[in-house]
Each structure stands twice: as C-alpha cells, then as structure tokens.
C-alpha atoms as a PDB file:
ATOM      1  CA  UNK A   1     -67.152 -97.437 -62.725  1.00  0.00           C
ATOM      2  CA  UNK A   2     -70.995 -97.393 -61.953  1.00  0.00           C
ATOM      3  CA  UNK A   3     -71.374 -96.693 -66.333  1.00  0.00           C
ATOM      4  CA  UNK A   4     -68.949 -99.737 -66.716  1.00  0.00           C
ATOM      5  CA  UNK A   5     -70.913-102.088 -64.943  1.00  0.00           C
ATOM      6  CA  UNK A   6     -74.178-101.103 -66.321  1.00  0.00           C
ATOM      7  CA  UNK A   7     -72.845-101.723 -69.863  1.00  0.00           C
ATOM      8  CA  UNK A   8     -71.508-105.316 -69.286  1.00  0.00           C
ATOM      9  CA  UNK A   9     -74.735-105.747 -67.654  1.00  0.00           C
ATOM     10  CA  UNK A  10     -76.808-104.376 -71.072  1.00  0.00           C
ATOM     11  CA  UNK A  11     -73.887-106.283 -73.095  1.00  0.00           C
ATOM     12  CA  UNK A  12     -74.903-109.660 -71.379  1.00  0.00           C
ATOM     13  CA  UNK A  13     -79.067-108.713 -71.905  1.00  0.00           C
ATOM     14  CA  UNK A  14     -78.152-107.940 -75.391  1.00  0.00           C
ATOM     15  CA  UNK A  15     -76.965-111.167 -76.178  1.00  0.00           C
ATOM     16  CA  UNK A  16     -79.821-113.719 -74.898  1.00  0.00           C
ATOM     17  CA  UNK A  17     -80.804-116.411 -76.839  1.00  0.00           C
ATOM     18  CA  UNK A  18     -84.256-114.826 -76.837  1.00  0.00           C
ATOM     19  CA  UNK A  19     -83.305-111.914 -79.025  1.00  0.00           C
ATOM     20  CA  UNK A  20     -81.453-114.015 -81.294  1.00  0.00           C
ATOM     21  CA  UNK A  21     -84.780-115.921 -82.103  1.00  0.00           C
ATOM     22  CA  UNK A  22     -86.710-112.366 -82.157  1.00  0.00           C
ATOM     23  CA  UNK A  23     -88.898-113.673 -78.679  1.00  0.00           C
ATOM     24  CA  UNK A  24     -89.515-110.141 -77.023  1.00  0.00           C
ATOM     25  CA  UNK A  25     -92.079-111.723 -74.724  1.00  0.00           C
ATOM     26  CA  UNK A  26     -89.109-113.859 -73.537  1.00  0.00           C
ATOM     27  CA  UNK A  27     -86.762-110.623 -73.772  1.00  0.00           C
ATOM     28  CA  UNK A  28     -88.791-108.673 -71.277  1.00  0.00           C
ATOM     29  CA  UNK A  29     -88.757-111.462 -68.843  1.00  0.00           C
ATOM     30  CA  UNK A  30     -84.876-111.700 -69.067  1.00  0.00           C
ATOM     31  CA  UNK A  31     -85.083-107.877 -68.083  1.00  0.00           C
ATOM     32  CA  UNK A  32     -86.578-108.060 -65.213  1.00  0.00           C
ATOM     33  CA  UNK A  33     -83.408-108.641 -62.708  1.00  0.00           C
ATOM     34  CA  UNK A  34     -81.662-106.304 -64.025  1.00  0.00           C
ATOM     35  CA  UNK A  35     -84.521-103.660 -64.110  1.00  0.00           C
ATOM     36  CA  UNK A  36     -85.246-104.903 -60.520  1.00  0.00           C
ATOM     37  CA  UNK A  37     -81.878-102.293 -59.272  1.00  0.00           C
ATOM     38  CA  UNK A  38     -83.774 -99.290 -61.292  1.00  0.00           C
ATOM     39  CA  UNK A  39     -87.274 -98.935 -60.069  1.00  0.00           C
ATOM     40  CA  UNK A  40     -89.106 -96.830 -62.675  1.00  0.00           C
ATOM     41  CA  UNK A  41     -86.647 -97.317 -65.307  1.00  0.00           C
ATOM     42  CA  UNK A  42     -87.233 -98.891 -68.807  1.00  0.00           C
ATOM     43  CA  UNK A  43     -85.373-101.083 -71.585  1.00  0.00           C
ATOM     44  CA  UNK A  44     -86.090-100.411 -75.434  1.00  0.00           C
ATOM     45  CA  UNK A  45     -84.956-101.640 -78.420  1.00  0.00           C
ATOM     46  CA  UNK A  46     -84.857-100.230 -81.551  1.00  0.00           C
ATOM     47  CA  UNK A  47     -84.202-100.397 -85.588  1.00  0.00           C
ATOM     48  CA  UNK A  48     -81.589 -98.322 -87.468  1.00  0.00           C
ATOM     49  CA  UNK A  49     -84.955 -95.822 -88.083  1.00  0.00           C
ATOM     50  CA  UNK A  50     -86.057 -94.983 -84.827  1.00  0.00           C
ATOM     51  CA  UNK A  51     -88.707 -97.358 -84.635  1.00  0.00           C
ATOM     52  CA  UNK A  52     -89.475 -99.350 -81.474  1.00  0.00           C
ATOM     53  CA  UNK A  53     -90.007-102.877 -80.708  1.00  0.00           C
ATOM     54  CA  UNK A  54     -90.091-102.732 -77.221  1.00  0.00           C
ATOM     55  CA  UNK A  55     -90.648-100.854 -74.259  1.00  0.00           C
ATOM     56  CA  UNK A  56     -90.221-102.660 -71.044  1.00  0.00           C
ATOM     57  CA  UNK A  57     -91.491 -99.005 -69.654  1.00  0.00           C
ATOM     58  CA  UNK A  58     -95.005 -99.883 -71.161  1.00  0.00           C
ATOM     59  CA  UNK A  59     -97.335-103.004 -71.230  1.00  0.00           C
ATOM     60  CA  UNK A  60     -97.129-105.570 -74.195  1.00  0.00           C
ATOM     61  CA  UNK A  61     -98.983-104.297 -77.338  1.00  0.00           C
ATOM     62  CA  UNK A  62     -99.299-100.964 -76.596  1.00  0.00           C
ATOM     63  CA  UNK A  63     -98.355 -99.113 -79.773  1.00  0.00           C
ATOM     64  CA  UNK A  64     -95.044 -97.268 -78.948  1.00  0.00           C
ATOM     65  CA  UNK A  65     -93.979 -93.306 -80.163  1.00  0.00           C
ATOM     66  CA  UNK A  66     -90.348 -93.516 -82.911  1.00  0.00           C
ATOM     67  CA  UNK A  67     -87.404 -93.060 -80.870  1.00  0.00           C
ATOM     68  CA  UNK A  68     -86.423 -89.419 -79.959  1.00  0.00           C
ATOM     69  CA  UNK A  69     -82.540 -90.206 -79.767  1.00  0.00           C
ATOM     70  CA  UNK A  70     -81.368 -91.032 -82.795  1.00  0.00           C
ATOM     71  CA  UNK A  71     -77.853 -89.888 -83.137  1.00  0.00           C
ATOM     72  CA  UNK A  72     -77.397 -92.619 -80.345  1.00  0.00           C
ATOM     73  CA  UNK A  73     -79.192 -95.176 -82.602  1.00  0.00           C
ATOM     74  CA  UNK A  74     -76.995 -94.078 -85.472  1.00  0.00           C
ATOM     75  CA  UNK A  75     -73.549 -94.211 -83.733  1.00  0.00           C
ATOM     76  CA  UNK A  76     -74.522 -98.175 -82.028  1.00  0.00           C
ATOM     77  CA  UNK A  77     -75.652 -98.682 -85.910  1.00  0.00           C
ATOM     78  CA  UNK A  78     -72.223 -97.693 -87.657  1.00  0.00           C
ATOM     79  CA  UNK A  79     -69.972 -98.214 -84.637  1.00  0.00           C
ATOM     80  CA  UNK A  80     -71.133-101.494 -83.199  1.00  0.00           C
ATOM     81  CA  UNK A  81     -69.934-100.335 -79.982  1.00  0.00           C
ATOM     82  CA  UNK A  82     -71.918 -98.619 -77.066  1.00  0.00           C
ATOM     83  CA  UNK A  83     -73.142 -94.828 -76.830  1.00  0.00           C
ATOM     84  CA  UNK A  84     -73.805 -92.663 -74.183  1.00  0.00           C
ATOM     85  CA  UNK A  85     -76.319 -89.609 -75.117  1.00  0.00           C
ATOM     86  CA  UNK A  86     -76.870 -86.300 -74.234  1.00  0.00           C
ATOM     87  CA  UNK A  87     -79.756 -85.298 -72.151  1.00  0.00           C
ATOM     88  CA  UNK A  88     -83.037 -84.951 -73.767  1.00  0.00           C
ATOM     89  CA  UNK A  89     -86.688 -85.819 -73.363  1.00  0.00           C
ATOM     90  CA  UNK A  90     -87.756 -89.472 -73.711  1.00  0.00           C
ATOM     91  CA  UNK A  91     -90.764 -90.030 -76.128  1.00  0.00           C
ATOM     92  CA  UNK A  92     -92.183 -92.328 -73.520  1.00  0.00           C
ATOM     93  CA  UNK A  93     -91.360 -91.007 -70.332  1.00  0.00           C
ATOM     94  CA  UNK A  94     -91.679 -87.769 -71.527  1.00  0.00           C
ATOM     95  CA  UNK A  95     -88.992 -86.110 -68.951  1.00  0.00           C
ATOM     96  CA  UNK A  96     -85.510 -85.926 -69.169  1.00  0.00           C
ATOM     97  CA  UNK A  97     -83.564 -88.688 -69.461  1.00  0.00           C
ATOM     98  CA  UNK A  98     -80.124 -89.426 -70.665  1.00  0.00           C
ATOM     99  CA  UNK A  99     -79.411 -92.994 -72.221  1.00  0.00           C
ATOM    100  CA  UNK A 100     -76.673 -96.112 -72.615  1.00  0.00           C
ATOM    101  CA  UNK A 101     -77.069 -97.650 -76.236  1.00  0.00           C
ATOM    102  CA  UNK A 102     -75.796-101.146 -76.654  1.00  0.00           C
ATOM    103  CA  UNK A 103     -75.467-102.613 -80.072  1.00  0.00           C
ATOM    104  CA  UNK A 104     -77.643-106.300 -80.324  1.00  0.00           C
ATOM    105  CA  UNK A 105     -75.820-108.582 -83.078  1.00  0.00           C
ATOM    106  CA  UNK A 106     -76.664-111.816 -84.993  1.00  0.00           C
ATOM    107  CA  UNK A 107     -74.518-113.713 -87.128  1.00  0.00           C
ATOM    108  CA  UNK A 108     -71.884-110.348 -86.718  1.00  0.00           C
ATOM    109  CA  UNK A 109     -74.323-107.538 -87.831  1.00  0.00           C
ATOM    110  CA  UNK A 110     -75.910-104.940 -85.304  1.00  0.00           C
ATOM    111  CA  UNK A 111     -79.897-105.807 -85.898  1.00  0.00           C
ATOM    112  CA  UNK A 112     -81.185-103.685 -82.801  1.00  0.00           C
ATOM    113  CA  UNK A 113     -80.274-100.903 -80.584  1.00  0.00           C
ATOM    114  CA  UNK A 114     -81.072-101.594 -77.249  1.00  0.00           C
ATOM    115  CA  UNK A 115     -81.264 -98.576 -74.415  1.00  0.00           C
ATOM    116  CA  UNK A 116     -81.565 -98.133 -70.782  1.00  0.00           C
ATOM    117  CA  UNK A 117     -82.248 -94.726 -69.069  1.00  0.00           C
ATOM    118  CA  UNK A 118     -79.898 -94.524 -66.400  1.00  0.00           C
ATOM    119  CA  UNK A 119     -81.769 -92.805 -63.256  1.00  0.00           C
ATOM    120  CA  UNK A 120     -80.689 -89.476 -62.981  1.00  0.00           C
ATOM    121  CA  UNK A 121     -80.864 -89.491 -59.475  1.00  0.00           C
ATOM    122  CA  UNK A 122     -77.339 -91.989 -59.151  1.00  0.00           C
ATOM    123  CA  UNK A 123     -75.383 -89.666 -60.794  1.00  0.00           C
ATOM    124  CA  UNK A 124     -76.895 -86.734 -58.120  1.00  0.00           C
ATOM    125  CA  UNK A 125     -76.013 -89.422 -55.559  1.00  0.00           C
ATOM    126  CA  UNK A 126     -72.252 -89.681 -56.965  1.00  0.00           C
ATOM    127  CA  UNK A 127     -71.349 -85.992 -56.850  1.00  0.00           C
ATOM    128  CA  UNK A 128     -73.290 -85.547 -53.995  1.00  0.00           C
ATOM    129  CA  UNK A 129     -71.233 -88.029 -52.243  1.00  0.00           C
ATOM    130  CA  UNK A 130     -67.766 -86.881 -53.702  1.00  0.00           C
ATOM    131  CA  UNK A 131     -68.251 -83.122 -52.979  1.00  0.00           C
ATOM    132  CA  UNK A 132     -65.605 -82.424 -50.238  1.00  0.00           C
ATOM    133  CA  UNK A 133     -67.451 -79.877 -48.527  1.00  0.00           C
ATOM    134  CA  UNK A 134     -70.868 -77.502 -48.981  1.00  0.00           C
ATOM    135  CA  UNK A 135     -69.084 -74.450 -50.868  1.00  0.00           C
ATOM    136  CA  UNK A 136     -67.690 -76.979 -53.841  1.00  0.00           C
ATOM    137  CA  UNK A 137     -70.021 -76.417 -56.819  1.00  0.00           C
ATOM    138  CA  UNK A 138     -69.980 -79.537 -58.590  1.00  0.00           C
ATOM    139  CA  UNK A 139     -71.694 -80.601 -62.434  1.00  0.00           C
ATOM    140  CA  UNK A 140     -72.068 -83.787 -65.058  1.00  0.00           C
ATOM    141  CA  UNK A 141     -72.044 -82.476 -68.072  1.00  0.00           C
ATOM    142  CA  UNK A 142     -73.279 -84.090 -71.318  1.00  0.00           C
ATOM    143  CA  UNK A 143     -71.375 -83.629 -74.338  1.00  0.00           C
ATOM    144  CA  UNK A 144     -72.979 -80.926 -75.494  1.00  0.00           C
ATOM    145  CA  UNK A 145     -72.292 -79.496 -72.043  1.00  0.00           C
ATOM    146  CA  UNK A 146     -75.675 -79.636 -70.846  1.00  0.00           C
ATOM    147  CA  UNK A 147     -75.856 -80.514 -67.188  1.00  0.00           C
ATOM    148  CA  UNK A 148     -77.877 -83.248 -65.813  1.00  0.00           C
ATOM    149  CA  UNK A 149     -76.387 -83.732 -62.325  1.00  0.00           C
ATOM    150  CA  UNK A 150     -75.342 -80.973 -59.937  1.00  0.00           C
ATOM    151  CA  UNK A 151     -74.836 -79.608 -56.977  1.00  0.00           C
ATOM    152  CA  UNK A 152     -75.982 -77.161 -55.385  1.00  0.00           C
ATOM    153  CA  UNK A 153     -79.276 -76.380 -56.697  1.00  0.00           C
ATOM    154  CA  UNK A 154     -79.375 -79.272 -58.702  1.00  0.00           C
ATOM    155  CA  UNK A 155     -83.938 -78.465 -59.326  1.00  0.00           C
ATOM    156  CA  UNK A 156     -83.161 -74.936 -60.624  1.00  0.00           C
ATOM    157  CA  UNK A 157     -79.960 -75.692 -63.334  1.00  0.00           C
ATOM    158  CA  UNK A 158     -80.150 -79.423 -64.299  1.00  0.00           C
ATOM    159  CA  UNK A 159     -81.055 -78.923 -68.049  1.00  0.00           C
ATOM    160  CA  UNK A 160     -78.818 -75.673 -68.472  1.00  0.00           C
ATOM    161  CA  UNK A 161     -75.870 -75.281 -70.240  1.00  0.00           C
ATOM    162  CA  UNK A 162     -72.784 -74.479 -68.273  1.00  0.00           C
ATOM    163  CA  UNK A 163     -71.858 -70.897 -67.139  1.00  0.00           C
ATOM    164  CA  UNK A 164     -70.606 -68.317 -69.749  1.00  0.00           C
ATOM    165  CA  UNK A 165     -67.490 -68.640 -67.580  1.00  0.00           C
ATOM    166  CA  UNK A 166     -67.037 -72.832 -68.400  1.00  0.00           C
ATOM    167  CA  UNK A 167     -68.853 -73.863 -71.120  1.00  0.00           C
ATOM    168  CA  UNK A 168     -66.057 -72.404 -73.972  1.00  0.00           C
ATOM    169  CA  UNK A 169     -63.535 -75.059 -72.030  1.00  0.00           C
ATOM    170  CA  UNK A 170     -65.891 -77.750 -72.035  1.00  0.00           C
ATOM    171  CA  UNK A 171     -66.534 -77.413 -75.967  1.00  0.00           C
ATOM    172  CA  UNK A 172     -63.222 -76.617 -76.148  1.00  0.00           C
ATOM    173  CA  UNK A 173     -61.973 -80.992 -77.017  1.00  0.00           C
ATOM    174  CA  UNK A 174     -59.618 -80.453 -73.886  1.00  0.00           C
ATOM    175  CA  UNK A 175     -59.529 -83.820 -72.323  1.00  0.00           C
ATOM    176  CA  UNK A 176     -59.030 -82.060 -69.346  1.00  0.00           C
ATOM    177  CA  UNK A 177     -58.074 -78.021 -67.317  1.00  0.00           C
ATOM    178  CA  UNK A 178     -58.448 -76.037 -64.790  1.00  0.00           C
ATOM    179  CA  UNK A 179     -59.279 -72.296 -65.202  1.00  0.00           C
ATOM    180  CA  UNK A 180     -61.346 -69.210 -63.237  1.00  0.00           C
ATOM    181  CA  UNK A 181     -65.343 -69.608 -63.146  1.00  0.00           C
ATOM    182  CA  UNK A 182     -68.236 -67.726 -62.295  1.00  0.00           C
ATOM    183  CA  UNK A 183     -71.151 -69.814 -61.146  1.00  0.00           C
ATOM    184  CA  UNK A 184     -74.620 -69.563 -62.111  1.00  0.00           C
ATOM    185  CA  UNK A 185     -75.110 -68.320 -58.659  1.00  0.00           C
ATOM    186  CA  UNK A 186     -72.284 -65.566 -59.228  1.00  0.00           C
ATOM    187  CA  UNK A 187     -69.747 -67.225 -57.141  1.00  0.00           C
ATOM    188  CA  UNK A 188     -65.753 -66.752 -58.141  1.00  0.00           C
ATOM    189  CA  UNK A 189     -64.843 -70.129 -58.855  1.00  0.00           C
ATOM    190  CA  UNK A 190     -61.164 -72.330 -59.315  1.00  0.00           C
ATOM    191  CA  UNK A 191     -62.907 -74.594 -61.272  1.00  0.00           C
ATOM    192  CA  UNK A 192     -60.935 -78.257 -62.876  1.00  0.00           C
ATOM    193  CA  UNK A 193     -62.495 -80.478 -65.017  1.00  0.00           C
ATOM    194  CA  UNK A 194     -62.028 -83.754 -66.633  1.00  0.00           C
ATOM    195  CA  UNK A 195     -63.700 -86.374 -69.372  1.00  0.00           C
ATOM    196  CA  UNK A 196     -64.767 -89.350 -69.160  1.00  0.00           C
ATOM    197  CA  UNK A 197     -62.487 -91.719 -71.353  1.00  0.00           C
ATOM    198  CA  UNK A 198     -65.677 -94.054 -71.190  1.00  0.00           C
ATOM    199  CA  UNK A 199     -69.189 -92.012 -71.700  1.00  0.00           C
ATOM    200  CA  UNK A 200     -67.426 -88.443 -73.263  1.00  0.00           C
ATOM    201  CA  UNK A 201     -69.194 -86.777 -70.356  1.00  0.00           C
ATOM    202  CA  UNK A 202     -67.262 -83.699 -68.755  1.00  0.00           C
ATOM    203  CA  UNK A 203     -67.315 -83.112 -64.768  1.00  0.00           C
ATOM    204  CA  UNK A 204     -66.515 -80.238 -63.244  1.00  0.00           C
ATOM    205  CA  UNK A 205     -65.886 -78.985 -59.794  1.00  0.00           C
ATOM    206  CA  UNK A 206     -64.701 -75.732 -58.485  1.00  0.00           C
ATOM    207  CA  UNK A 207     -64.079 -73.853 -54.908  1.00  0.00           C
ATOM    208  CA  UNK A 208     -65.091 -70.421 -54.748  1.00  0.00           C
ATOM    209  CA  UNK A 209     -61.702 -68.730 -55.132  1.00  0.00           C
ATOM    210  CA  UNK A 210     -62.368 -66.613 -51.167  1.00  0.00           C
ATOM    211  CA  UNK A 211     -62.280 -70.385 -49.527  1.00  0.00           C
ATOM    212  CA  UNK A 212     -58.218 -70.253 -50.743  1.00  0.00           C
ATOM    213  CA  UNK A 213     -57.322 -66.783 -50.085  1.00  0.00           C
ATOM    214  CA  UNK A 214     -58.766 -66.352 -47.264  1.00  0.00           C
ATOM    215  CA  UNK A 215     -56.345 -68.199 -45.387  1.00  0.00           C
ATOM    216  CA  UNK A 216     -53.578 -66.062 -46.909  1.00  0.00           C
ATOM    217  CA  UNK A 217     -55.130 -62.794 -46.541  1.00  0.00           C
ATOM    218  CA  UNK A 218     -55.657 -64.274 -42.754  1.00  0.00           C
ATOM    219  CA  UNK A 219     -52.062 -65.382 -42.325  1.00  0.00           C
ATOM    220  CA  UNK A 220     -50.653 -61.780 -43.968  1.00  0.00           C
ATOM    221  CA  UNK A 221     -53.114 -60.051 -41.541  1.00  0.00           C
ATOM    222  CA  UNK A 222     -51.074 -62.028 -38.565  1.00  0.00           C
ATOM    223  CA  UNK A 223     -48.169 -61.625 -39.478  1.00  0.00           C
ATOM    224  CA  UNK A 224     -48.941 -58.015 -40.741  1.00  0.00           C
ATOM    225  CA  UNK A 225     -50.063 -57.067 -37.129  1.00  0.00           C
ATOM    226  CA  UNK A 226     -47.195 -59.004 -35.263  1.00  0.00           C
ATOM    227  CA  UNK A 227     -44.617 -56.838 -37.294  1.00  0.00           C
ATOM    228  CA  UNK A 228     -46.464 -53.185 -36.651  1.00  0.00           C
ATOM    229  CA  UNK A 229     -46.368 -54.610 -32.675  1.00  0.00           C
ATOM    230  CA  UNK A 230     -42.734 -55.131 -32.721  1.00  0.00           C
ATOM    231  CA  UNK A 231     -42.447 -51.823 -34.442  1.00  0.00           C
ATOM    232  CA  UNK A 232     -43.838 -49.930 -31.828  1.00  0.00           C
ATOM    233  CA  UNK A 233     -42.185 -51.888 -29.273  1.00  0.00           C
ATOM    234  CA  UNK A 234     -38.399 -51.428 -31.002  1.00  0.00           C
ATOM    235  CA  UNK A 235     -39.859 -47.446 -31.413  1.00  0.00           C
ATOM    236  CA  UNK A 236     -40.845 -47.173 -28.097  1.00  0.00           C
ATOM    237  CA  UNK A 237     -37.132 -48.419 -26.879  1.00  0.00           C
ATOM    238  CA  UNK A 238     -35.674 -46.364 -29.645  1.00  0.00           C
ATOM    239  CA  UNK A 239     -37.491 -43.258 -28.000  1.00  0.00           C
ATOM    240  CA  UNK A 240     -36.479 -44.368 -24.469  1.00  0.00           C
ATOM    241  CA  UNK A 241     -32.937 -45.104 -25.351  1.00  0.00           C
ATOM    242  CA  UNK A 242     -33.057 -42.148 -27.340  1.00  0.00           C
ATOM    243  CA  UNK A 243     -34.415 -39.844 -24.047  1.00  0.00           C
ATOM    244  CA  UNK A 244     -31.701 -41.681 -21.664  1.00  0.00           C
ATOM    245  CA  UNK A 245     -28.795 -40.369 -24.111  1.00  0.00           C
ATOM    246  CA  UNK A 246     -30.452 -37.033 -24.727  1.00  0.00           C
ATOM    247  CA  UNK A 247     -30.617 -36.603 -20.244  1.00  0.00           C
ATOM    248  CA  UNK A 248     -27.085 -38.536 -20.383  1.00  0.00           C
ATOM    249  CA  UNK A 249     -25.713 -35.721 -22.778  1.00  0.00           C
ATOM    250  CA  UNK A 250     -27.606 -33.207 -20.412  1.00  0.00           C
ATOM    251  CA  UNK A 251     -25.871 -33.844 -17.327  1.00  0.00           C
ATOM    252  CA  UNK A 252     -22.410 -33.844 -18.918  1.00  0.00           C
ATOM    253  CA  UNK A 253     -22.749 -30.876 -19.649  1.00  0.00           C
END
C-alpha cells in the first residue's frame, strides 16, 4: 500500500506541464511537496543512457555523475510502466538506496525516467511494526534477494543476501512457501514468505521452530507426569489389594 501511493504520487509529478515544456527549474519546484514527507530524499530524471538532468538531491547546475541503475532505466524505457530496483549504491548519495522508476511521456513516448529513493528507514518501520513478537525474524528482500529491511539486527545484515537456508526459495520464481530456515544468527526457523504482486520484492518471516514445540513438549511433559502419578497410585492399590488377598488367603487357611 505505502509503494502504491508513492507511485500515483511520482505518476502525477511525472506528468506536469513543466516537464512537458522541458522547465526543470519549474520541475523542482513542483517537487517540493511531495519531497516535503521524505526529508533527505531526492528526485532525478534521466535519459534512456544513464545520463542525468536533474537531481533535486543537489543544487541547480551542479554537474551530476551517469546514473548507476540502469536496468531500472531500461525496463521504464521498453515497458512504459514503473520499476522497482534492487538495492545498490546511489551515484549521488553514495549509500544504499533502493529506487521507484516512473516512466515521463509526451505525445505517447517515454522521454525521461524519473526516480525517487524511497527511505529505507519506512520499510524498517513496516516490519518493525508488523513483527508479532521479539523472537520473529523478519526481511524485505530485493529481487535479487538482497535484504534491505530487517529485523533483528537490521545494522549488521541489511545488504546481505538471505541465509543459505532461504535464499534457493526466494530465487526459486515461487510466488509464495513456507519451508525450515536457519537464520544468520543460527536460529531454527518456520520461515513463510510471499511476493509482492506490485514491486517483485520477497518478505519473509519465520518463528524459531522451539517457540512451537515447546508448548507440545510442555503439554506431553504434563500429561506424561500425570499418567506415571496415576500409575503409582493404581500400583500402590494393586500392591495393597494384592497384600489384603495374600493375609485374606492366610487366615483361611
């Protein structure tokens, strides 16, 4: 939902009257609102080479480094529909960063890319918010299943691949599953995961696999120790019973 609305929102910037006449001046001031919700975040656009025209991430007239993304370029190029990319490092902001592509159109031909770098910190928010309790490990993960969101620990694995244990299902094309994990902290995992119809990004979150046992080993323990009591207590009237007879039998005699 958050990706949806951020694309209508680049879908509306993309088709200003100022682009259509080539004004970036005017461009970067129709940014600004929407740049306003992402402090520290940029617009560019670009042509079919890589080249940029703008950076709203740097001042007017500074000269500006050839796009590092290009497969997202490409796709927005030959598609004329949106792209999501995988996480890499900007050429401006020089950190990781992963990207919405919108196509920008005049007279029914794409004539610029133009891309926002979504703060990684919302998607940490997102998870963060939907894990249902500490012990759930949860991860975004970029097509190339590359993780840019996750928790826990998101300082020490955002950038990594997926475990051994997931990434072969990720790359598998399975829209979706659910399978046995190890985590990159070693933990036994039941691990599902699903795609996004939308962005082609995988998530994936797991419970170590001792959180759902446990209870069962706990309730076989009780009920485990409730049948050895009324064992002994059916032997010990067994025994008794067994002693009245045998002193019964006795006295007959």
């Amino acid at each position: 939902t958050e990706m949806q609305g951020v694309t209508l929102a680049l879908d509306v910037l993309a088709g200003t009257q100022a682009l259509q006449r080539g004004d970036f001046d005017g461009f970067r001031r129709n940014t600004e609102a929407f740049l306003q919700k992402y402090p520290g975040q940029a617009i560019s656009l670009a042509t079919r080479d890589g080249r940029q025209l703008l950076n709203t991430g740097l001042p007017p007239g500074t000269p500006l480094p050839p796009r590092q993304n290009r497969d997202s370029i490409e796709q927005v190029f030959s598609t004329g529909k949106p792209a999501y990319s995988d996480l890499f490092i900007g050429s401006v902001t020089r950190s990781r960063i992963v990207t919405i592509s919108v196509p920008v159109f005049r007279d029914g031909q794409v004539i610029y890319e133009m891309s926002f770098n979504v703060p990684l910190g919302m998607f940490q928010r997102i998870i963060t918010q939907q894990q249902p309790s500490r012990d759930w490990t949860m991860s975004i993960f970029d097509h190339n299943g590359v993780n840019f969101a996750r928790v826990p620990n998101p300082e020490q694995t955002i950038g990594q691949s997926a475990s051994s244990t997931l990434l072969p299902s990720l790359m598998s094309g399975d829209e979706e599953g659910k399978l046995y994990t190890v985590s990159r902290e070693g933990t036994e995992l039941i691990t599902a995961f699903t795609r996004s119809p939308l962005t082609g990004w995988k998530i994936a979150a797991g419970t170590p696999v001792v959180a759902l046992t446990a209870p069962l080993w706990r309730e076989l323990a009780i009920t485990a120790s409730i049948g050895t009591i009324l064992l002994v207590i059916g032997l010990f009237f067994a025994v008794g019973m067994a002693t009245r007879i045998a002193r019964g039998e006795m006295l007959h005699d």
